[in-house]
Protein backbone atom coordinates (compact mmCIF):
# COMPACT_ATOMS: atom_id res chain seq x y z
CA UNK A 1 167.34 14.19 321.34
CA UNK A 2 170.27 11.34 322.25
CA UNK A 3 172.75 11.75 324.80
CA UNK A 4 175.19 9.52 326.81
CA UNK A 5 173.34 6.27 325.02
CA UNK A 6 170.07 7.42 326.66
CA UNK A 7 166.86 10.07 325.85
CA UNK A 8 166.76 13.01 327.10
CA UNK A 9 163.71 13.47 328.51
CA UNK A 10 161.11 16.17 329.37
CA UNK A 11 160.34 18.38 332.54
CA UNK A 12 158.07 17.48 335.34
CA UNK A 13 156.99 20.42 337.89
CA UNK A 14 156.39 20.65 341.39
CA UNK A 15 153.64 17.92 341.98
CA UNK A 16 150.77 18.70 344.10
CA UNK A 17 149.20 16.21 347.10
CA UNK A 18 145.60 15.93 348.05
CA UNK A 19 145.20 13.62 350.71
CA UNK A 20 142.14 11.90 352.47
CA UNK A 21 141.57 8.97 355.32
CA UNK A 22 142.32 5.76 354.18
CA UNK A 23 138.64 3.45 354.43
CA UNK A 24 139.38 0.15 356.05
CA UNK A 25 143.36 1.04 357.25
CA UNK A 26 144.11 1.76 360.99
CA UNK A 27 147.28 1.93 362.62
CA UNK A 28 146.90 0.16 366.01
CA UNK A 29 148.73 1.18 369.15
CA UNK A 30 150.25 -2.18 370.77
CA UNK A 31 151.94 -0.45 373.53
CA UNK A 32 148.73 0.32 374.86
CA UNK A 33 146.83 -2.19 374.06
CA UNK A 34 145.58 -5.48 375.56
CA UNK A 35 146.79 -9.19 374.62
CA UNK A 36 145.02 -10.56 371.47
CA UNK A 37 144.11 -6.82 369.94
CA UNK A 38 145.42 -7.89 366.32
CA UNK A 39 142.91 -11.36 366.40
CA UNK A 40 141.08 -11.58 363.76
CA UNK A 41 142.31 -8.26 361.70
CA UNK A 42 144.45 -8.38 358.56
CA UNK A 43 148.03 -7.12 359.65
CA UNK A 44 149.50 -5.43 356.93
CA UNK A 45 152.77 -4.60 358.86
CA UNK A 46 153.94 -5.57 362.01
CA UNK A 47 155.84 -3.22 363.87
CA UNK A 48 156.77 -4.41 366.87
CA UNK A 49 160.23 -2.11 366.48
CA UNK A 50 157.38 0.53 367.31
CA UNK A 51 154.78 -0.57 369.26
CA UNK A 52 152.49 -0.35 366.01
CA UNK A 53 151.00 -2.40 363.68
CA UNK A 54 148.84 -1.13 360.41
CA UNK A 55 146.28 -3.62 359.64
CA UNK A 56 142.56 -3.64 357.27
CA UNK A 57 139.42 -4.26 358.83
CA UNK A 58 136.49 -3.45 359.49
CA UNK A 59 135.42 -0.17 361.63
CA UNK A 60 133.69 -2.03 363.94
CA UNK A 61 135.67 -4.40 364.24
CA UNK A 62 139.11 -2.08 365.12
CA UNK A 63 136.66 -0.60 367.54
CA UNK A 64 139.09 0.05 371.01
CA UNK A 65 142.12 -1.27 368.84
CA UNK A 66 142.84 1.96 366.28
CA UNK A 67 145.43 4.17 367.10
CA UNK A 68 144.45 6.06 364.16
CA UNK A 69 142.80 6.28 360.48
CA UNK A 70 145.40 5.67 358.22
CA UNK A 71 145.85 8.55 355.34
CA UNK A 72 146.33 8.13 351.67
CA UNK A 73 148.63 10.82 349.71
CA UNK A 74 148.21 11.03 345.59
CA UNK A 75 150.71 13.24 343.65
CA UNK A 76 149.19 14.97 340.64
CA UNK A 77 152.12 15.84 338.26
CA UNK A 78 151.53 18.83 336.38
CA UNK A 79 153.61 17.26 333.50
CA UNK A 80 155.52 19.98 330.79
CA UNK A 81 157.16 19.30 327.65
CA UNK A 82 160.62 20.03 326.26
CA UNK A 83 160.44 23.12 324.77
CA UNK A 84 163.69 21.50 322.24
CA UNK A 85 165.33 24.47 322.30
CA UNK A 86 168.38 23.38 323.82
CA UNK A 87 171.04 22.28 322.09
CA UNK A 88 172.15 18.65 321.96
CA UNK A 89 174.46 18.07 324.87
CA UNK A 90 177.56 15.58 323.65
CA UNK A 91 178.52 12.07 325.78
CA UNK A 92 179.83 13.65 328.99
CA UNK A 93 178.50 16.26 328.93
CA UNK A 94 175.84 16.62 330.83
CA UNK A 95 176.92 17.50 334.00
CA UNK A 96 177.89 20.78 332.59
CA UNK A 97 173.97 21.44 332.88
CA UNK A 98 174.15 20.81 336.48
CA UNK A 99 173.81 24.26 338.07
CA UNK A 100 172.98 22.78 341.71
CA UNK A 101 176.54 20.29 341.62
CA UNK A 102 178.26 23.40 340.30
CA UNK A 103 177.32 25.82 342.54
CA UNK A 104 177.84 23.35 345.65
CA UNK A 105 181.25 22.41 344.99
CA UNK A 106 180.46 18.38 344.55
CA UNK A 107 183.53 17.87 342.16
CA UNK A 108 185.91 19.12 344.63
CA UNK A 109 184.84 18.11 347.77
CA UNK A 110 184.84 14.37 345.95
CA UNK A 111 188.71 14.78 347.07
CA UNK A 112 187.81 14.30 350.37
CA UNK A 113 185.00 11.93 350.16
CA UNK A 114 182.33 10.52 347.55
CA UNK A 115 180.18 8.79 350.38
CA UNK A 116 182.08 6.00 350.86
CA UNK A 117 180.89 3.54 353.36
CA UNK A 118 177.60 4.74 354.06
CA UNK A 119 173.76 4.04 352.87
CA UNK A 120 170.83 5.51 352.02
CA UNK A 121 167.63 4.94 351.72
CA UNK A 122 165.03 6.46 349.39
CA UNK A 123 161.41 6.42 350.01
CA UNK A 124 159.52 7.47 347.31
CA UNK A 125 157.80 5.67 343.73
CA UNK A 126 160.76 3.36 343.03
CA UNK A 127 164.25 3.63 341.24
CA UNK A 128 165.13 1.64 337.85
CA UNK A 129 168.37 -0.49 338.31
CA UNK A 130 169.49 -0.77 335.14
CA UNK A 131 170.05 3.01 334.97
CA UNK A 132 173.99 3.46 333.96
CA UNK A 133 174.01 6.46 336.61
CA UNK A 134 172.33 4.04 339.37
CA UNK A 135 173.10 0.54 338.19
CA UNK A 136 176.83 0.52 340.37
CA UNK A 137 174.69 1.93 343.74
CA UNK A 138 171.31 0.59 344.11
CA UNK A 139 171.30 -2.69 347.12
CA UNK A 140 168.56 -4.48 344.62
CA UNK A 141 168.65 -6.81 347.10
CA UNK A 142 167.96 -4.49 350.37
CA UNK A 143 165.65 -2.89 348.43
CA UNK A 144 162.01 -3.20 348.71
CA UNK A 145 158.40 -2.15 347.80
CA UNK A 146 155.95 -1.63 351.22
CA UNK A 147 152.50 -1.14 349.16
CA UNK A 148 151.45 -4.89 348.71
CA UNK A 149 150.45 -4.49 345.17
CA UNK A 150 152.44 -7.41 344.23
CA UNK A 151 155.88 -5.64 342.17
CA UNK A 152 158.74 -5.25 343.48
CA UNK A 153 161.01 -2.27 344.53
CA UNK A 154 160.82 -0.79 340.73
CA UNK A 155 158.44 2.12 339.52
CA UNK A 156 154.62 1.23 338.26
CA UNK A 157 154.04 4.56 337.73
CA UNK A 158 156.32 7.55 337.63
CA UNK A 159 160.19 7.93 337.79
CA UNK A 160 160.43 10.89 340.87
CA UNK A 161 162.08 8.20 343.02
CA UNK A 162 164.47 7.48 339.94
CA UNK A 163 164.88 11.14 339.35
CA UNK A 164 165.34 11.70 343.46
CA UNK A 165 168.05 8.61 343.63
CA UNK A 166 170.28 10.30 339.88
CA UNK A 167 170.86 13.66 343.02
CA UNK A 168 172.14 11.30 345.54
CA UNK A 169 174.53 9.25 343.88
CA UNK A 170 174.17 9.30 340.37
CA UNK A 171 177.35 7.58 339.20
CA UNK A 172 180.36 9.90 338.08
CA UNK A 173 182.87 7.78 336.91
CA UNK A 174 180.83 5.91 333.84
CA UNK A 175 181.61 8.81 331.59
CA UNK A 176 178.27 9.41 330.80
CA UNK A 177 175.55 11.37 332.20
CA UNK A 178 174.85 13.15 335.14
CA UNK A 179 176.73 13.42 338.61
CA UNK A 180 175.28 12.73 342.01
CA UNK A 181 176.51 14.47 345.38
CA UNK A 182 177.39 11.57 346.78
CA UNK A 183 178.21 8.53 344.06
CA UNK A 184 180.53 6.39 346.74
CA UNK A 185 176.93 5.55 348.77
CA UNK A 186 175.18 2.60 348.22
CA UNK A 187 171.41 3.65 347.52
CA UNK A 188 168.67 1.88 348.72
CA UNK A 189 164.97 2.28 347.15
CA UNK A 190 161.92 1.50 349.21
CA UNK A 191 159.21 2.08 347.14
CA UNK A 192 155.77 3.16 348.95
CA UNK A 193 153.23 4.65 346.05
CA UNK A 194 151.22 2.66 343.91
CA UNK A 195 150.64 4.74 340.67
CA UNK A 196 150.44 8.57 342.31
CA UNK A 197 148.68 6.95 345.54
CA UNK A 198 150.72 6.38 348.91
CA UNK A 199 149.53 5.17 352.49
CA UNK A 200 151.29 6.17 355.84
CA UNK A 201 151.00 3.07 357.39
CA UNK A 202 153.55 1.60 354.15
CA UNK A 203 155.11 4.94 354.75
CA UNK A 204 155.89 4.84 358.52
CA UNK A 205 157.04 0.73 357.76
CA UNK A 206 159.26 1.88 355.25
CA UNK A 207 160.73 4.68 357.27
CA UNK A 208 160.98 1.76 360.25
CA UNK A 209 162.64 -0.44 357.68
CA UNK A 210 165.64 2.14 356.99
CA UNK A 211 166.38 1.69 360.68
CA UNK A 212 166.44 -1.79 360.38
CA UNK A 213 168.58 -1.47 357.69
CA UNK A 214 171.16 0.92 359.43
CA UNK A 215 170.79 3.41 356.57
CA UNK A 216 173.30 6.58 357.72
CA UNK A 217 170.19 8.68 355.85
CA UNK A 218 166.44 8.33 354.63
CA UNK A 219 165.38 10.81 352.05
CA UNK A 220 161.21 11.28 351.72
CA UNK A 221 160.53 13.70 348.82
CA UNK A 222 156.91 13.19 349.78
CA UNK A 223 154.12 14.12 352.35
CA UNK A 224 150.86 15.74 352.94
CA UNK A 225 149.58 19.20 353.58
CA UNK A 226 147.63 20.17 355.23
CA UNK A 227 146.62 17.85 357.55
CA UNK A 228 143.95 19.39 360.39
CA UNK A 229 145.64 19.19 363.52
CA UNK A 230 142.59 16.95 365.18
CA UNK A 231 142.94 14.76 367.52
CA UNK A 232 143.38 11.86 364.94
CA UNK A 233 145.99 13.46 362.83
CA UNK A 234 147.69 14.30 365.98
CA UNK A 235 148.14 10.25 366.26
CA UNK A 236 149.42 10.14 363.10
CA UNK A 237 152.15 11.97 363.95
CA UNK A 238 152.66 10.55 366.84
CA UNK A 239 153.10 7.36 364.79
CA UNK A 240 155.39 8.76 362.26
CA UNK A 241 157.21 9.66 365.32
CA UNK A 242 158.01 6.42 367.02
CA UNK A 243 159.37 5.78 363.41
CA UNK A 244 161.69 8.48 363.44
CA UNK A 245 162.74 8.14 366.89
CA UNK A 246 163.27 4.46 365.91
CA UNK A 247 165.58 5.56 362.82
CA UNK A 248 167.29 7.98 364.84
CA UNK A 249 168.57 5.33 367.86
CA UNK A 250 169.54 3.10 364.91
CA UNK A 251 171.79 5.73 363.06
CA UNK A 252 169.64 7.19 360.52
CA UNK A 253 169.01 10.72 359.59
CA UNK A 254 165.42 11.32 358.42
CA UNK A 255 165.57 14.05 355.73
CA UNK A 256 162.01 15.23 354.54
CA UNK A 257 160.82 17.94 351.89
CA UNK A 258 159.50 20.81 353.23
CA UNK A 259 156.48 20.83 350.60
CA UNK A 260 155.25 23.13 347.11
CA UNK A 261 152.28 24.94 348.37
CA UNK A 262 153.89 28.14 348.80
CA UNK A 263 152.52 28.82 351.98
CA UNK A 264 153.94 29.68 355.77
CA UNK A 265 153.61 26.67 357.64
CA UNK A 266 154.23 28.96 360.93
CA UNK A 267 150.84 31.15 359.81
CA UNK A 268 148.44 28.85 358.16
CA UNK A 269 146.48 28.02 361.27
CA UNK A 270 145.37 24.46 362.82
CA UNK A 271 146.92 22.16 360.43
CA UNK A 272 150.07 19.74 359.88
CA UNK A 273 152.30 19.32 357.27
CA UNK A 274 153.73 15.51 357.36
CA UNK A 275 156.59 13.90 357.96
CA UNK A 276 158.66 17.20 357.89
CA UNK A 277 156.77 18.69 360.68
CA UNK A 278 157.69 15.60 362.75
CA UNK A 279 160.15 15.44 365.30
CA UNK A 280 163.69 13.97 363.97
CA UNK A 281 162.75 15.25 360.33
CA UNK A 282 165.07 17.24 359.15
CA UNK A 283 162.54 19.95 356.94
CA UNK A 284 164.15 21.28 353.95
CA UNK A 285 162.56 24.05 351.62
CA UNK A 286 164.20 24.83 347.64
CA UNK A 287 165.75 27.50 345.95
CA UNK A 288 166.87 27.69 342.82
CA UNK A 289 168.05 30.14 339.58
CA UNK A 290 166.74 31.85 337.06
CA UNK A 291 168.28 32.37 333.73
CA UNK A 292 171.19 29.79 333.91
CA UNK A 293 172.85 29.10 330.47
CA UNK A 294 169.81 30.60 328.71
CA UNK A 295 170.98 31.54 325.11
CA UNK A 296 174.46 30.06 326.55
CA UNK A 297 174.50 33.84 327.85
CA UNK A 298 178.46 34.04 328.48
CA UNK A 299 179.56 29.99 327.66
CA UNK A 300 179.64 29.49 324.04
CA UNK A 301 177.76 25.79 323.76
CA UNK A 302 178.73 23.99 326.68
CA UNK A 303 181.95 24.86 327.38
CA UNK A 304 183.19 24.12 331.29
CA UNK A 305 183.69 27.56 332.31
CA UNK A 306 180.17 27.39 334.74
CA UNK A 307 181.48 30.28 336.46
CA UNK A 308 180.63 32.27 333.46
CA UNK A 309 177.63 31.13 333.49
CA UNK A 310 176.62 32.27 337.38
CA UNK A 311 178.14 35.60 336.22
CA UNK A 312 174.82 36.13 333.98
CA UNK A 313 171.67 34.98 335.76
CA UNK A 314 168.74 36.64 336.90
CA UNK A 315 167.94 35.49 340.00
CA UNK A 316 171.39 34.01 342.12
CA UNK A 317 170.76 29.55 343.38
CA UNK A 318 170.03 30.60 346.75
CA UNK A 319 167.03 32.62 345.89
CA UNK A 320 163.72 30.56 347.18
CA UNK A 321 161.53 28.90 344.68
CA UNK A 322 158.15 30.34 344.32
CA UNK A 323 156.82 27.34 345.17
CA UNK A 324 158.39 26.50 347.90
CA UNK A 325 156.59 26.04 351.76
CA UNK A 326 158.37 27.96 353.99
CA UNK A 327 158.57 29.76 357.85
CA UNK A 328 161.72 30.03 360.09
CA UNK A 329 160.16 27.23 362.72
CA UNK A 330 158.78 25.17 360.07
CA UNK A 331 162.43 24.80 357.78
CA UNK A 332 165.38 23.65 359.27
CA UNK A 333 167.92 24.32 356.06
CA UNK A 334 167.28 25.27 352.51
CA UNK A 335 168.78 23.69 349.26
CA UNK A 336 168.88 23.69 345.46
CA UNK A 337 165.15 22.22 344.59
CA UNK A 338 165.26 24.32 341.09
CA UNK A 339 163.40 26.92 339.48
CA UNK A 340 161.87 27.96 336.31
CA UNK A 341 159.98 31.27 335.25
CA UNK A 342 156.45 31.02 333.91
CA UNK A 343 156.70 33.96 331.76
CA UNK A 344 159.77 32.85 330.19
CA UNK A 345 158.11 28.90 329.70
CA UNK A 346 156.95 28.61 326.22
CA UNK A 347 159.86 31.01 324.70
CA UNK A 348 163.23 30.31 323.10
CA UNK A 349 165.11 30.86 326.49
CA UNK A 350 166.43 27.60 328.09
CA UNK A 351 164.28 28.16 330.68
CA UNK A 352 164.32 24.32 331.54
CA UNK A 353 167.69 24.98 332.62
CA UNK A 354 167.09 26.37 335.80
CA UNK A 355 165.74 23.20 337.11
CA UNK A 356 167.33 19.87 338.21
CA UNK A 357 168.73 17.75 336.15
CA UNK A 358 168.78 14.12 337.21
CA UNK A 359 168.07 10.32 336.36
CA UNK A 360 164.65 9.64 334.83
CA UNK A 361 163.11 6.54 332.24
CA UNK A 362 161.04 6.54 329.47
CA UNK A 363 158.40 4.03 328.58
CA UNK A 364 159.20 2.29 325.63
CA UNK A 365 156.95 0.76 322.87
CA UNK A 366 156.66 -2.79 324.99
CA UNK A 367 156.26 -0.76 328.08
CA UNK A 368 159.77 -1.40 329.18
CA UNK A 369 161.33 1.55 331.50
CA UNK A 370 164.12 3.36 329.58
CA UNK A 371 166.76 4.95 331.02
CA UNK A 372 167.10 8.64 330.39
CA UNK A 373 167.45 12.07 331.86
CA UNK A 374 165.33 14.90 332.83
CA UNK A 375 164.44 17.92 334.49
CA UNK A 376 162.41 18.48 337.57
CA UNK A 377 161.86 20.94 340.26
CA UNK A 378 160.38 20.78 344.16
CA UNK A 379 161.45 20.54 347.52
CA UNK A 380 161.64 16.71 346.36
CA UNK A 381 164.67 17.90 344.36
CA UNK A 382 166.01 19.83 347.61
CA UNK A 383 165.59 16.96 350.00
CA UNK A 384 168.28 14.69 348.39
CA UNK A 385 170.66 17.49 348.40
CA UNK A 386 170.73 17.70 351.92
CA UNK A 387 169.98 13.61 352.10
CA UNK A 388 173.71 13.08 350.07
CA UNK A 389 175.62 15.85 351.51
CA UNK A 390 174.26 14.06 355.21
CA UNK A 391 175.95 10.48 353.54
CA UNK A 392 179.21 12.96 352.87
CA UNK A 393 179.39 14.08 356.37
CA UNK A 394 179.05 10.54 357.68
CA UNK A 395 181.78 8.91 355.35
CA UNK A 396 184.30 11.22 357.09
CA UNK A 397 183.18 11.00 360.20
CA UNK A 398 182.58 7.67 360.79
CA UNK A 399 181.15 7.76 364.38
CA UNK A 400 178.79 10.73 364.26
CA UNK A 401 174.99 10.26 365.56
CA UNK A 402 172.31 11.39 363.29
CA UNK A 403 171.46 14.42 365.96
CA UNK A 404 175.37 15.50 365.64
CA UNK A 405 175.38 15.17 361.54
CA UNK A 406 172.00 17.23 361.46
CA UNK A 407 173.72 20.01 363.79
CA UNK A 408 176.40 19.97 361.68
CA UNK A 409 174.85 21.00 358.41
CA UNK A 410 173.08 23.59 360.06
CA UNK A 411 175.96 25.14 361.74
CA UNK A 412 178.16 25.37 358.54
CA UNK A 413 174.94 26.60 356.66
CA UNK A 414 175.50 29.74 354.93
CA UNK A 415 173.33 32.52 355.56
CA UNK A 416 171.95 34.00 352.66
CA UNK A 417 168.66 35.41 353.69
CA UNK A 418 165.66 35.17 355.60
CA UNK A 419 165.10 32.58 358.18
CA UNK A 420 161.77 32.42 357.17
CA UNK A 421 162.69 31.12 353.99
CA UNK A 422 166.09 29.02 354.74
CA UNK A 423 165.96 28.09 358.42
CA UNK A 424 169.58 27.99 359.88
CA UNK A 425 170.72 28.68 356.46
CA UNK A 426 171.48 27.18 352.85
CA UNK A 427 173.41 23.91 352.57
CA UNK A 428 177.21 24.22 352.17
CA UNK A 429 178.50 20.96 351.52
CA UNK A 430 182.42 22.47 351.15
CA UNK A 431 182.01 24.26 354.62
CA UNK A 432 180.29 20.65 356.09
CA UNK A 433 183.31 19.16 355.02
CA UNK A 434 186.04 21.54 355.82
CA UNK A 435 184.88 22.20 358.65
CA UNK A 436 185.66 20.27 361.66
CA UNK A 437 182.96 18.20 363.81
């Protein structure tokens, strides 16, 4: 299947994350500690920025020195395949299968602003940059890669940080492919897994670097749950939050997903859930449709008329995802992260439909990284939602702090349910923009 000069790809579902202490990685505390504490250890990243440094050594010899066993994340993809159902989508036209852009408004709030003037940053596996929805908005040169593995900012392994970047600012004005929320921003990807594995420490000097950087907005579609609220985890956070305190003084809204476990994160006893549990993490938890455009129920094939389409479904955007980690303390906003019935998976509905469609690559035969499209679902397809809409909010109002763009989004929320579910409400990017600060 061929569209807009690139494959369109399969589905990828919520990912899972297992976590476990890193052997041999400590983050070290050098407010507290005395002069000379880093001699003789292997300093992965200094930062100073912070008062922290992650280093390798020895347990003994980080004896009096670690702030804290560093923790290692993996993402286990549950992958699906295209049920090829669908009919093939012409050049152009695939934006019309963008349920979550529709039913926000993105095409005319562009009026006002596409994101101008502001940056983001994207911590997650890596974007491609020779994408033709990324290629006029990804800083290759700010970019980076914080693991050490020797590559640069590019995916090794999967393309959820290509497919996270396409619902930021996927580029609307190639006339191909999809659209992002906010295609004016200039994207910035700071890779920090190795194949499905992650540290904190790379995490934590990645989410230090986007301060340095002056990004207006970090999005991490990533974290780790649950975490036992011990002593030692309870450093860990501590250290994610000197980097989002960090972020925060130098302009940058930290924008997190709120996790797929389906579970309360107000009820589930003595653990964490990290970095959207953190302080100065905006938490974000997905919704999503069921039974958009299946059978074309009410469009013909592909005509514009989406409204038609919202007419017939199921289940309305703003109803949360089964997957989705929730609680009124634990979720500040909600947003479209995508859906998909189980019992419908496997029939000749559309059923992929109802999840997000966005930037992806395939590998080709000489293991190059083709561009393409695909559809995924999580609170890792939520996250940048709220992440671009954040960049929208700053481009027209130049001088706001990241506490006063935060309030902001939650104020003009709408409310369309539980709190327990959606926080202070469900993002409503026209109402965050016509809407006065």
């Amino acid at each position: 299947m061929k569209s807009a000069g690139a494959a369109l790809g399969g589905l990828a579902l919520t990912p899972t994350v297992s976590a476990s202490s890193a052997e041999k990685r400590y983050l070290v505390d050098l407010e507290s500690a005395s002069d000379g504490v880093l001699d003789g250890l292997d300093v992965v990243h200094d930062l100073s920025q912070i008062d922290l440094a992650v280093v390798e050594a020895q347990k003994a010899d980080a004896e009096g020195a670690a702030f804290s066993k560093d923790v290692e994340l993996k993402f286990d993809f549950a992958q699906a395949e295209d049920n090829g159902n669908g009919d093939e989508p012409g050049p152009h036209k695939l934006s019309q299968l963008q349920w979550d852009k529709q039913s926000q408004g993105v095409s005319g709030v562009h009026g006002k602003t596409r994101g101008e003037g502001t940056r983001v940053a994207v911590l997650d596996s890596g974007a491609i940059p020779n994408h033709p929805d990324l290629k006029g908005s990804l800083n290759t040169d700010l970019s980076k890669n914080f693991t050490g593995d020797g590559g640069d900012f590019t995916p090794w392994y999967n393309d959820h940080g290509t497919h996270v970047a396409g619902i930021i600012a996927g580029d609307d004005t190639n006339d191909e492919g999809i659209v992002g929320t906010a295609p004016g921003t200039e994207l910035v990807a700071l890779r920090v897994f190795t194949g499905p594995f992650a540290f904190f420490g790379d995490i934590i000097a990645a989410m230090t670097y986007a301060g340095d950087i002056e990004a207006d907005a970090a999005n991490m579609s990533l974290g780790v749950y649950p975490l036992p609220d011990n002593k030692e985890n309870q450093l860990l956070k501590d250290s994610i939050e000197r980097a989002t305190d960090y972020a925060a003084s130098q302009g940058t809204l930290m924008v997190a997903a709120a996790g797929n476990d389906g579970v309360n994160l107000d009820t589930d006893g003595d653990v964490l859930s990290l970095p959207n549990e953190a302080d100065n993490v905006m938490s974000v938890s997905a919704t999503g449709p069921v039974g958009y455009r299946w059978d074309d129920k009410g469009n013909g094939k592909f005509i514009r008329n989406y409204r038609a389409a919202f007419n017939k479904l199921d289940e309305s955007p703003t109803v949360p995802a089964p997957y989705t980690n929730y609680g009124s303390d634990a979720i500040d906003i909600s947003a479209h992260g995508g859906n998909y019935d189980t019992e419908a998976k496997g029939t000749d509905a559309n059923w992929q439909y109802d999840m997000v469609l966005s930037t992806v690559f395939e590998w080709g035969d000489d293991d190059s990284m083709v561009p393409s499209y695909g559809w995924k679902s999580g609170t890792s397809m939520a996250a940048p939602q709220v992440t671009a809409a954040a960049a929208l909010v700053k481009s027209a109002n130049p001088d706001a702090t990241p506490a006063e763009i935060r309030d902001h989004l939650e104020s003009t929320a709408r409310d369309v349910g539980s709190a327990k579910y959606h926080g202070n409400g469900h993002l409503d990017i026209e109402a965050a923009l016509n809407e006065s600060m």
